[in-house]
N, C-alpha and C. Protein backbone atom coordinates (compact mmCIF):
# COMPACT_ATOMS: atom_id res chain seq x y z
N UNK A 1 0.86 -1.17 0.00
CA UNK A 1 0.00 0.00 0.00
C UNK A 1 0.91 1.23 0.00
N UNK A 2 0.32 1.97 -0.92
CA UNK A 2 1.48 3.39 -0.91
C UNK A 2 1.03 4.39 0.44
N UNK A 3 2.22 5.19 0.55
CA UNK A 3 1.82 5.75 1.77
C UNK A 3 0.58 7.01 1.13
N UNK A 4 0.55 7.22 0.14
CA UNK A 4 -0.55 8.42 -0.25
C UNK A 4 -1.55 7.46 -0.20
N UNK A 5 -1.89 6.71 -0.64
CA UNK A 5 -3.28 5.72 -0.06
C UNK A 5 -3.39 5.90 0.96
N UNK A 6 -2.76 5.62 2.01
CA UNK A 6 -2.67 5.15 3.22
C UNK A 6 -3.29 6.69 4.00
N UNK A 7 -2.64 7.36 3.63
CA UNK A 7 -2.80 9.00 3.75
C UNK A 7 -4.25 9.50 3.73
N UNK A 8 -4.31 8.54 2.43
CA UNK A 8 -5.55 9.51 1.86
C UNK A 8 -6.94 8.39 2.87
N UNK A 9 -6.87 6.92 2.94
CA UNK A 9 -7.63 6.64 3.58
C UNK A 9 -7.82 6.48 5.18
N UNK A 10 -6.63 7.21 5.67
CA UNK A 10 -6.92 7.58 7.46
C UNK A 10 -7.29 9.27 7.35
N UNK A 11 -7.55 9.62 5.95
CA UNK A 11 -7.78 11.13 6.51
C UNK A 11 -9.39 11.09 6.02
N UNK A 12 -9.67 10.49 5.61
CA UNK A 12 -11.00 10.09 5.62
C UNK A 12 -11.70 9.56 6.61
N UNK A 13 -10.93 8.85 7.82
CA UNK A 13 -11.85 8.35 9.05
C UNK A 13 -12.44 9.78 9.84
N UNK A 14 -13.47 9.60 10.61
CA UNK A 14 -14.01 10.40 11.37
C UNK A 14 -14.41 9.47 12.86
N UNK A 15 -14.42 10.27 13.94
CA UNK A 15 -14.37 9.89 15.54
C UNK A 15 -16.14 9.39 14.93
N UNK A 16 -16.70 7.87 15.69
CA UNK A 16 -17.77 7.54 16.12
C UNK A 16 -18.54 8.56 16.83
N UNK A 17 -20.12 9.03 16.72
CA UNK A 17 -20.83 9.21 17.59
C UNK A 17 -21.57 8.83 18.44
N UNK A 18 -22.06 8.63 19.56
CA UNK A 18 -22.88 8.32 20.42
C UNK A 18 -24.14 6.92 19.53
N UNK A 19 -24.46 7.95 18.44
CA UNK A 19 -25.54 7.83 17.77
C UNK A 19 -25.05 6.63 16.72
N UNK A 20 -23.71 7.00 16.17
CA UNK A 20 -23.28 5.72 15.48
C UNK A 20 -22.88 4.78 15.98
N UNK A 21 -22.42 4.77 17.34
CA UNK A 21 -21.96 3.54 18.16
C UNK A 21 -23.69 2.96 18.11
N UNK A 22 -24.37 3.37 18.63
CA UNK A 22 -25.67 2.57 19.05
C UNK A 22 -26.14 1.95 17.65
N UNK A 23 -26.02 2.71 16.54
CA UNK A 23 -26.33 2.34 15.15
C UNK A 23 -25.44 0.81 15.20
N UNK A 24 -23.90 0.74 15.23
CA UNK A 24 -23.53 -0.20 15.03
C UNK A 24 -23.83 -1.58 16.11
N UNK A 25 -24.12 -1.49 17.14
CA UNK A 25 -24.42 -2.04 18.31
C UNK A 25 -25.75 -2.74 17.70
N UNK A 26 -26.96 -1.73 17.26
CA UNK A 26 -27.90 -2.31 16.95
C UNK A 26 -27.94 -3.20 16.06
N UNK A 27 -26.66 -3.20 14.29
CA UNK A 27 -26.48 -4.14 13.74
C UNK A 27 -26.10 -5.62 13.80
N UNK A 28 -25.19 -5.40 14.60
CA UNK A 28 -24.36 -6.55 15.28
C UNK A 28 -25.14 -7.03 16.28
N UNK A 29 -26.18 -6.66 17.51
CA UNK A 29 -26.90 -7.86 17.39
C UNK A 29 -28.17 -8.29 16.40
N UNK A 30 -28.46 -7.66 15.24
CA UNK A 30 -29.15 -8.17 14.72
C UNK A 30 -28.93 -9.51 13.92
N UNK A 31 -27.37 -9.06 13.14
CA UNK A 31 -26.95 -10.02 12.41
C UNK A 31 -26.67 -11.43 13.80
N UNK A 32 -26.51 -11.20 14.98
CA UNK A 32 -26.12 -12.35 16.12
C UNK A 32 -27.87 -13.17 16.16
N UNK A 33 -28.64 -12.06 16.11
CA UNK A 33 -30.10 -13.03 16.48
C UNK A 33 -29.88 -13.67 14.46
N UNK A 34 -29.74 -13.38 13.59
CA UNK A 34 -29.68 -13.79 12.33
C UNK A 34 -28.88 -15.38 12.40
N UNK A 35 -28.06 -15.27 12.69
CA UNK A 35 -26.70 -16.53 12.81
C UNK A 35 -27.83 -17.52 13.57
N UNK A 36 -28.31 -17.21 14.78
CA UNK A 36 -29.09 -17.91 15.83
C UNK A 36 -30.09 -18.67 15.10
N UNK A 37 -31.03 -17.91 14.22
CA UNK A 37 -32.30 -18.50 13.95
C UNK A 37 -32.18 -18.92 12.18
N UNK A 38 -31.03 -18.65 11.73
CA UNK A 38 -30.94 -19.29 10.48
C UNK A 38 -31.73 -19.35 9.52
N UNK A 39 -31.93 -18.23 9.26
CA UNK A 39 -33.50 -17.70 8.35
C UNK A 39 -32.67 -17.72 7.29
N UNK A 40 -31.76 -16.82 7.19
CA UNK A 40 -31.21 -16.51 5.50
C UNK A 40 -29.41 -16.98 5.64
N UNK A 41 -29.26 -17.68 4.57
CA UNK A 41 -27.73 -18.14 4.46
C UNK A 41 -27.15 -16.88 3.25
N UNK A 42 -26.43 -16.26 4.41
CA UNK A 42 -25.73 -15.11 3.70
C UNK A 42 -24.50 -14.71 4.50
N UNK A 43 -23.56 -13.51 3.84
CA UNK A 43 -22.17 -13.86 5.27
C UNK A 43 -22.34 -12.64 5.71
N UNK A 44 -22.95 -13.07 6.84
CA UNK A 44 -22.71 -12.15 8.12
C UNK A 44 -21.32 -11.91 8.78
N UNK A 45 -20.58 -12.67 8.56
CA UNK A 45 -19.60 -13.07 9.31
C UNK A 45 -18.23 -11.62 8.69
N UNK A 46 -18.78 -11.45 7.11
CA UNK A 46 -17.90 -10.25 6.87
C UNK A 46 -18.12 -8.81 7.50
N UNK A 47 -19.96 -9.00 7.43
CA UNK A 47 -20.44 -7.26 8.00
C UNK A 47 -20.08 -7.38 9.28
N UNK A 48 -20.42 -8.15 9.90
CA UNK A 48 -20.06 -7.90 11.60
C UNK A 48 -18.37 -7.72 11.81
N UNK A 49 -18.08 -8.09 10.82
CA UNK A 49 -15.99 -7.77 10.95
C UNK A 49 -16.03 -6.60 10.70
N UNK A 50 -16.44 -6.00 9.55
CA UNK A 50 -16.58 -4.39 9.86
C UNK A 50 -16.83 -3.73 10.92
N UNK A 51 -18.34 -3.80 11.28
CA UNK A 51 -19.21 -3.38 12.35
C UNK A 51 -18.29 -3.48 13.94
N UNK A 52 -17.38 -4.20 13.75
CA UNK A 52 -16.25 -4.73 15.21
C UNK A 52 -15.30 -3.50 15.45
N UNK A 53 -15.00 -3.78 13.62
CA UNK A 53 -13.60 -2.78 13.66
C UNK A 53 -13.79 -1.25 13.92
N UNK A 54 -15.00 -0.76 13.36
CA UNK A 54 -15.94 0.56 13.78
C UNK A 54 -15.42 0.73 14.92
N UNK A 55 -16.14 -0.41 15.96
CA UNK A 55 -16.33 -0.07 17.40
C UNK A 55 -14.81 -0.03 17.79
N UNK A 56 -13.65 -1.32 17.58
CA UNK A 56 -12.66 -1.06 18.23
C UNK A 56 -11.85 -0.40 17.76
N UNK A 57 -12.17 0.85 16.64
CA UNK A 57 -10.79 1.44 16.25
C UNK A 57 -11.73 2.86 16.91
N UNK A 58 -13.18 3.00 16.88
CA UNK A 58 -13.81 4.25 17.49
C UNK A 58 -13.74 5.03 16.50
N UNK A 59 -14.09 4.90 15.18
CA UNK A 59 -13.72 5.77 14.05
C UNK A 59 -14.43 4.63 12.67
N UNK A 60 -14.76 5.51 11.86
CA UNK A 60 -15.31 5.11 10.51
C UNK A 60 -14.62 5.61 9.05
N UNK A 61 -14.80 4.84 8.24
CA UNK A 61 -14.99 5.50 7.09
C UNK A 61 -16.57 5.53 6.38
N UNK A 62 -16.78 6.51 5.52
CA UNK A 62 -17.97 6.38 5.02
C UNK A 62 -18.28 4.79 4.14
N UNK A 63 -17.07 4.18 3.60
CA UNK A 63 -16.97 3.20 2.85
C UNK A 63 -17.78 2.17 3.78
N UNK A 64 -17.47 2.03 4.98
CA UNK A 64 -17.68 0.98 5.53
C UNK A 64 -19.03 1.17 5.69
N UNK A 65 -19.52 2.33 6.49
CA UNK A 65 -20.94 2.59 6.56
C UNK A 65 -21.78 1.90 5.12
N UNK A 66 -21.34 2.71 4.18
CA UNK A 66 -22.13 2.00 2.72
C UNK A 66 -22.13 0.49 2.35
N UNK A 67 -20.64 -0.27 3.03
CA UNK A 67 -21.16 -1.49 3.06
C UNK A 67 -21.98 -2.13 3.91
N UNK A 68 -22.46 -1.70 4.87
CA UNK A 68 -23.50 -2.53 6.14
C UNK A 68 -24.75 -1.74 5.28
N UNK A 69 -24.92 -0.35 4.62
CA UNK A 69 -25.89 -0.26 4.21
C UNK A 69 -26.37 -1.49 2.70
N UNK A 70 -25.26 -1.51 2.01
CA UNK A 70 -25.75 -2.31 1.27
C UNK A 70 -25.93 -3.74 1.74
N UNK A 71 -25.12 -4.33 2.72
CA UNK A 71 -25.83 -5.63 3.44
C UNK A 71 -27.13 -5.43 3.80
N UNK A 72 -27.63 -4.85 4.32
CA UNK A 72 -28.61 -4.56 4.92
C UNK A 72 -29.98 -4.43 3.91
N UNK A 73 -29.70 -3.62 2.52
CA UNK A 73 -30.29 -3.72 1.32
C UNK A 73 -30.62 -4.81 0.77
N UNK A 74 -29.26 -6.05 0.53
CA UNK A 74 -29.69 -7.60 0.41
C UNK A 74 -30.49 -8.63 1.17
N UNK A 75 -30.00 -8.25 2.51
CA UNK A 75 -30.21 -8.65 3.47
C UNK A 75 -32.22 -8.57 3.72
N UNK A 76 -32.57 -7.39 3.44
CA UNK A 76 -33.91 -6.83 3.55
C UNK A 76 -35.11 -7.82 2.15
N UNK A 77 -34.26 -7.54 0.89
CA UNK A 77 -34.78 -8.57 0.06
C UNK A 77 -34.85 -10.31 -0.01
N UNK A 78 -33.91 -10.36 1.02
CA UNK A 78 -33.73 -11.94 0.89
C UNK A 78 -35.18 -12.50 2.11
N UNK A 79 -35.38 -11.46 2.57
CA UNK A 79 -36.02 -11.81 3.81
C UNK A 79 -37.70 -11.10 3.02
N UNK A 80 -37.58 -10.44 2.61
CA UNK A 80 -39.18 -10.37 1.84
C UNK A 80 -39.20 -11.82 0.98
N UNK A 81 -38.49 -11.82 -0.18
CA UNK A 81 -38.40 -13.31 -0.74
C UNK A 81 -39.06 -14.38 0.57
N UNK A 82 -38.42 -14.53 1.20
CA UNK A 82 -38.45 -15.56 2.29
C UNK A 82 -39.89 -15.36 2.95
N UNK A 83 -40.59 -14.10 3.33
CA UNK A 83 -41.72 -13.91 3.77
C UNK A 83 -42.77 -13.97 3.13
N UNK A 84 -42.91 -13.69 1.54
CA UNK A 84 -43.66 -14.23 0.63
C UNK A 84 -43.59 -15.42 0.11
N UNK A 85 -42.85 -16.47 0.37
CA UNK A 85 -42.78 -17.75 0.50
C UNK A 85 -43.43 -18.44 1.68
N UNK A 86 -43.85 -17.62 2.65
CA UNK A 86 -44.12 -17.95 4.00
C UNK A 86 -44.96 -16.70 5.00
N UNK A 87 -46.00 -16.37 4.07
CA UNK A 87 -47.11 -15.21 4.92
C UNK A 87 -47.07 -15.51 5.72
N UNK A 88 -47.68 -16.33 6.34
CA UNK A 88 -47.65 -16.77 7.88
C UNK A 88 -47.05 -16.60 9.12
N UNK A 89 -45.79 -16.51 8.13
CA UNK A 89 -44.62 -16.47 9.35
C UNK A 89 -44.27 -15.21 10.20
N UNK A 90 -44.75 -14.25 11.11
CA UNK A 90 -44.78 -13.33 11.58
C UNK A 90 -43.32 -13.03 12.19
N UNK A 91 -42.38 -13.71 12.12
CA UNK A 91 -41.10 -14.00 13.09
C UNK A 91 -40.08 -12.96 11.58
N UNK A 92 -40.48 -13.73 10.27
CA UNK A 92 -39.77 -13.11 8.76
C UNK A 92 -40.25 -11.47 9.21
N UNK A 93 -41.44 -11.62 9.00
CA UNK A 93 -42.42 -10.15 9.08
C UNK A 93 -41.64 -8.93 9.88
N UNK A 94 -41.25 -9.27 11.10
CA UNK A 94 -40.47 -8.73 12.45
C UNK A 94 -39.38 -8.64 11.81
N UNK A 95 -38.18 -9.47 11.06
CA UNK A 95 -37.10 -9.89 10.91
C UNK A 95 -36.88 -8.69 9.59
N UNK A 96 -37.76 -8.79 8.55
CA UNK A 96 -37.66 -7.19 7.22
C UNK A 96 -37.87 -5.83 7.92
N UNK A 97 -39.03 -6.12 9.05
CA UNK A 97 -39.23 -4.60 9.14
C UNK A 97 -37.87 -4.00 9.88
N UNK A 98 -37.63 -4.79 10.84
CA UNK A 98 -36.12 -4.16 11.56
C UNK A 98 -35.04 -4.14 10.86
N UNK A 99 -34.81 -5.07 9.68
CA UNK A 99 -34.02 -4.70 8.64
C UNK A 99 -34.23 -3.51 7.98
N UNK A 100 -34.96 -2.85 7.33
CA UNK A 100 -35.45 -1.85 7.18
C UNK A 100 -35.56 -0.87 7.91
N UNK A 101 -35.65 -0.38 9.34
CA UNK A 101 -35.14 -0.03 10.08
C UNK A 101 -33.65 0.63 10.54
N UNK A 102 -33.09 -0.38 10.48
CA UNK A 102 -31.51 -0.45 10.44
C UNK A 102 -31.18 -0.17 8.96
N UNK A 103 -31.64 -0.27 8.12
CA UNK A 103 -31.04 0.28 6.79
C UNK A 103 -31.05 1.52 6.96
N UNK A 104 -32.56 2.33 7.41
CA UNK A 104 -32.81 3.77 7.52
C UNK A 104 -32.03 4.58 8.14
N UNK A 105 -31.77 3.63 9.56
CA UNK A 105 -30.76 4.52 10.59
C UNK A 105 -29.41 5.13 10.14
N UNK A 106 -28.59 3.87 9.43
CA UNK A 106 -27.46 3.46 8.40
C UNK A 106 -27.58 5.09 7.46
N UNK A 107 -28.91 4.77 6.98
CA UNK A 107 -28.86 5.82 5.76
C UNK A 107 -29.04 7.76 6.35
N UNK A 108 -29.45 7.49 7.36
CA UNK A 108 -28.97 8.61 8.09
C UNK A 108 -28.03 8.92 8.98
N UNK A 109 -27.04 8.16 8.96
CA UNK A 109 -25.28 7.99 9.24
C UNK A 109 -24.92 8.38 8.36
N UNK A 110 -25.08 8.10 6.93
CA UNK A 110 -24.29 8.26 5.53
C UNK A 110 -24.61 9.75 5.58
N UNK A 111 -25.80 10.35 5.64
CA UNK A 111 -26.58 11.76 4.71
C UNK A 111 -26.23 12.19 6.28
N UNK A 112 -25.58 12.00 6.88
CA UNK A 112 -25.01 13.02 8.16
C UNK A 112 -23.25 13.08 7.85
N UNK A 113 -22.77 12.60 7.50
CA UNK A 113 -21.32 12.38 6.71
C UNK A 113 -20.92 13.90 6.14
């Protein structure tokens, strides 16, 4: 990595807020109740490595934000798919709308950037 990369992508981090810590907090356990109940086979296992590093470096880039937003975008369709396969299931129902939810929050992290 050249050091002007390097440059250019730590001068792009910004300090966490209050508001984005809880944003990321709220993702990470969502994707943890996700792993638990095994609704949708998708990798969580990359967004929550983000969502970690957020918390333990205390700082973001916008990049990263846009990727939990776009997880969260797939994530939201795979689970309508899955709920129109399965009206019934009120547990899916709960499981899109808080996805959706958390996309919104996400998307007002980004348009606060």
């Amino acid at each position: 990595m050249t050091t002007f990369y390097l440059f250019h992508f730590l001068a792009i981090m910004a300090e966490l807020t209050d508001y984005q810590r809880t944003v990321i907090l709220y993702c990470r356990e969502f994707i943890n109740e996700l792993r638990q109940r095994d609704f949708i086979s998708m990798d969580h296992d990359t967004y929550d490595a983000i969502l970690l590093l957020m918390l333990d470096r205390g700082e973001f880039g916008p990049g990263m934000f846009r990727e939990v937003e776009q997880y969260l975008n797939d994530l939201s369709g795979q689970l309508l798919m899955a709920y129109s396969r399965e009206p019934q299931n009120t547990r899916l129902d709960s499981l899109y709308r808080r996805a959706g939810s958390l996309r919104d929050m996400v998307a007002g992290v980004l348009n606060g950037v």
